[in-house]
N, C-alpha and C. Protein backbone atom coordinates (compact mmCIF):
# COMPACT_ATOMS: atom_id res chain seq x y z
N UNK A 1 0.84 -1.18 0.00
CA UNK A 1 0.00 0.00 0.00
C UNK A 1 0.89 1.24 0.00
N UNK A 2 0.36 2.07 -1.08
CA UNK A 2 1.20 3.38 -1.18
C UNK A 2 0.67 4.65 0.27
N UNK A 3 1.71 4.32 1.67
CA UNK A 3 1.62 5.40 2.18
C UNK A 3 1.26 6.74 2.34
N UNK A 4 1.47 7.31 0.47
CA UNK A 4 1.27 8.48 0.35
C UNK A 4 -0.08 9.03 -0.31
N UNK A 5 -0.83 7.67 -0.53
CA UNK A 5 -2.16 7.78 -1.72
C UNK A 5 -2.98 7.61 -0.68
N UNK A 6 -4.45 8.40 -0.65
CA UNK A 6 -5.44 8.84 0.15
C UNK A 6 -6.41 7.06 0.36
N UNK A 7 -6.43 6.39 1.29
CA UNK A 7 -6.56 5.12 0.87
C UNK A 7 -8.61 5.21 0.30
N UNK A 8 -9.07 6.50 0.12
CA UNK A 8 -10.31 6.66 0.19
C UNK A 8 -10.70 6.80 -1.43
N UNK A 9 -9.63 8.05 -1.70
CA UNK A 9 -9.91 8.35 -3.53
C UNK A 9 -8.43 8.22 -3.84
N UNK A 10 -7.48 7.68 -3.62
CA UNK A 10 -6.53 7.87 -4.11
C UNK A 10 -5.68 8.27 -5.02
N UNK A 11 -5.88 10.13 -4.32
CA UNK A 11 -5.14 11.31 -4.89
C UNK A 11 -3.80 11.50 -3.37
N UNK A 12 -3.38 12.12 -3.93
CA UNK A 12 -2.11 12.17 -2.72
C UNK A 12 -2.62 12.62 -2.15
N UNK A 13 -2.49 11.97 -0.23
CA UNK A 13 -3.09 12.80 0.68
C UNK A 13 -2.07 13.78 1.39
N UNK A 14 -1.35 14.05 0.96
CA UNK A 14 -0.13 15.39 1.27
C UNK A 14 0.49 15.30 2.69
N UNK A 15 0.32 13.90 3.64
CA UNK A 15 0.61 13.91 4.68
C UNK A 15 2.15 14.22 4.74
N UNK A 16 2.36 14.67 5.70
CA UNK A 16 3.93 15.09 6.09
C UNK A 16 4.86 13.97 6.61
N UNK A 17 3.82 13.20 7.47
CA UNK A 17 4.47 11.73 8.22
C UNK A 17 5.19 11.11 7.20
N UNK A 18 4.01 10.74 5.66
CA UNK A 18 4.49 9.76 4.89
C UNK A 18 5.73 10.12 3.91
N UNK A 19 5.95 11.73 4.14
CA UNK A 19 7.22 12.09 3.29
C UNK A 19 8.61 12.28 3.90
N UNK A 20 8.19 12.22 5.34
CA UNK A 20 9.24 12.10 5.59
C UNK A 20 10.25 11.09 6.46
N UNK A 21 11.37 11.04 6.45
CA UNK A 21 11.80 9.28 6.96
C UNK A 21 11.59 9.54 9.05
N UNK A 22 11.58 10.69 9.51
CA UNK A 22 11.70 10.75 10.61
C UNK A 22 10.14 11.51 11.24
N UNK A 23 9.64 10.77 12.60
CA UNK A 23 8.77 12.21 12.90
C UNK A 23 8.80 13.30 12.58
N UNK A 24 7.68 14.10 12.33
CA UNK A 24 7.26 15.39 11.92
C UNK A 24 6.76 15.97 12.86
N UNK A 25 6.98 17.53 13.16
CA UNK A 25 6.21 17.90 14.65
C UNK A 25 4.46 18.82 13.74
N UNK A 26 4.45 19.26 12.26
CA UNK A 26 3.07 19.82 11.88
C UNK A 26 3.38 19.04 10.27
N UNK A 27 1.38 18.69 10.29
CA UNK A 27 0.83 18.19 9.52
C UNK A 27 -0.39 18.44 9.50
N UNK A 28 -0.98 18.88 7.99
CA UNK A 28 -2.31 19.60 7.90
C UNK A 28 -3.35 18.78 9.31
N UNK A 29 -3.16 17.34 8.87
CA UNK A 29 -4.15 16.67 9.93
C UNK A 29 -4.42 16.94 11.38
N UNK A 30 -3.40 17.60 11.84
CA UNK A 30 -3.12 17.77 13.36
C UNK A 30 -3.95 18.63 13.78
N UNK A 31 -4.53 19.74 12.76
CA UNK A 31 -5.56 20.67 13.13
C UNK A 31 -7.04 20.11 13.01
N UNK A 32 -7.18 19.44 12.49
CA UNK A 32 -8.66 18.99 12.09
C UNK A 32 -9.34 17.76 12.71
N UNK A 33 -10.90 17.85 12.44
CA UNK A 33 -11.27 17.14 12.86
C UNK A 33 -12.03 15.95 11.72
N UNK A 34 -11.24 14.58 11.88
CA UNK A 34 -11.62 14.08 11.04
C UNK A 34 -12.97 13.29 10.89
N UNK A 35 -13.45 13.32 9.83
CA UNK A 35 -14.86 12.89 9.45
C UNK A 35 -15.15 11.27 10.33
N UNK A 36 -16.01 10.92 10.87
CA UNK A 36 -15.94 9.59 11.14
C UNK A 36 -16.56 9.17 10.41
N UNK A 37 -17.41 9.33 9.89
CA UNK A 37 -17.93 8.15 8.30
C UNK A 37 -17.26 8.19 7.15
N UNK A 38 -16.14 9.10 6.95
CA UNK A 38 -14.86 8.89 6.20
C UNK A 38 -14.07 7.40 6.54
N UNK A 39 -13.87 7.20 7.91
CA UNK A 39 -12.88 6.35 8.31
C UNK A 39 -13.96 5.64 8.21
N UNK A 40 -15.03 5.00 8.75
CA UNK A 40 -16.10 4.16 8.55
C UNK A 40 -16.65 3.55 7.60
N UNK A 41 -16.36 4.26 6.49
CA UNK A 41 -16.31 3.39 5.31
C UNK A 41 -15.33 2.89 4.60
N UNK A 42 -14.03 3.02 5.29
CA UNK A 42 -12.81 2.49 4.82
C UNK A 42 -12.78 0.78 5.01
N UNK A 43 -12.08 0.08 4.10
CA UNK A 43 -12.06 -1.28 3.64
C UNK A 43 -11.23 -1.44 5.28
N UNK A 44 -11.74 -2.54 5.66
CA UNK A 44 -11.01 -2.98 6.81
C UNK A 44 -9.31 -2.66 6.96
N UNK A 45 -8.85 -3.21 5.82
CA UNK A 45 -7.36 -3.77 5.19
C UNK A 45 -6.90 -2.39 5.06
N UNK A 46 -7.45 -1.38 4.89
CA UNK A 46 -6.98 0.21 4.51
C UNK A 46 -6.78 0.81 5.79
N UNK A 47 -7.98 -0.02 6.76
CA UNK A 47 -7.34 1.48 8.17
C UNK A 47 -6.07 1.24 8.67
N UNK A 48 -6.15 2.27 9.50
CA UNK A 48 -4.30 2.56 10.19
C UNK A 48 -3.26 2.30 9.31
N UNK A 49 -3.22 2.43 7.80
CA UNK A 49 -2.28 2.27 6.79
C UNK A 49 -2.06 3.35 6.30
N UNK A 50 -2.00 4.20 6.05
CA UNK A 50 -2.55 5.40 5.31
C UNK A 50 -3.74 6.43 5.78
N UNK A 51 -3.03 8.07 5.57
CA UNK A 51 -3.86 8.98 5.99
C UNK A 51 -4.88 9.03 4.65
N UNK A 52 -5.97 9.96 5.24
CA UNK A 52 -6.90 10.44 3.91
C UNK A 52 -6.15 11.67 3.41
N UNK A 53 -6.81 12.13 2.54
CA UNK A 53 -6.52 13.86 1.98
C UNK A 53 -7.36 14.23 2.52
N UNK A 54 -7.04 15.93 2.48
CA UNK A 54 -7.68 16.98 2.93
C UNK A 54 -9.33 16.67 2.79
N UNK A 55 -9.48 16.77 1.78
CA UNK A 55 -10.52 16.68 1.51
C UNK A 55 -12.01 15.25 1.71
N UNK A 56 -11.41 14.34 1.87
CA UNK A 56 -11.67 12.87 2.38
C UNK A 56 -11.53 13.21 3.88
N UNK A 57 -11.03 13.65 4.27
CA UNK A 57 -10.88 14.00 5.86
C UNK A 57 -11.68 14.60 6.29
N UNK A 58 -12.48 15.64 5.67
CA UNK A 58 -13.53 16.46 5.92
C UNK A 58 -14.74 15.89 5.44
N UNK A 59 -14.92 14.73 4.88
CA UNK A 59 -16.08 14.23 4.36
C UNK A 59 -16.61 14.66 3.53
N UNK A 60 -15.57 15.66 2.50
CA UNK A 60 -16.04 16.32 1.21
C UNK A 60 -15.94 15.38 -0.03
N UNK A 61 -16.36 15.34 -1.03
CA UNK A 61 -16.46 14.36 -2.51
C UNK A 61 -14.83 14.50 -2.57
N UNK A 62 -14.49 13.90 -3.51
CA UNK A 62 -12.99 13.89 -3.79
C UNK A 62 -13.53 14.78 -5.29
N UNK A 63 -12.08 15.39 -5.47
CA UNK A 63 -12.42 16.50 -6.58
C UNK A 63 -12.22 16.01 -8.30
N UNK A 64 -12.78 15.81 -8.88
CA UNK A 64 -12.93 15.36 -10.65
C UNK A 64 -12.59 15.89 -11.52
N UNK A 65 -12.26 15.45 -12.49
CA UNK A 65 -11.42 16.51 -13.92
C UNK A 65 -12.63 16.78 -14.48
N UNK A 66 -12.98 18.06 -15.22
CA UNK A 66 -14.37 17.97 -15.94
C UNK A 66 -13.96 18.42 -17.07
């Protein structure tokens, strides 16, 4: 599993943890409050593997090319 891909829509979820090789002390996530029916509908096998994106985190649609 790619660490760095949103395990929800998998667009990069821009986490800081997954870019870098050592703890990070700020990451967008640290401020927010994440959606719980975001994580609730995640595939068993996906949780605690991978953060969401911004936007999956907030329980917003993931964004589309039009």
């Amino acid at each position: 599993m790619n660490t760095r891909l949103c395990p929800c829509c998998g667009q990069s979820n821009r986490c800081a943890q997954a870019d870098s090789e050592t703890a990070v002390e700020q990451c967008w996530c640290f401020s927010i409050e994440v959606d719980r029916q975001a994580l609730d509908e995640l595939p068993l096998e996906t949780r605690d593997r991978a953060c969401l994106c911004p936007r999956c985190a907030q329980g917003l649609r993931p964004e589309t090319a039009d």
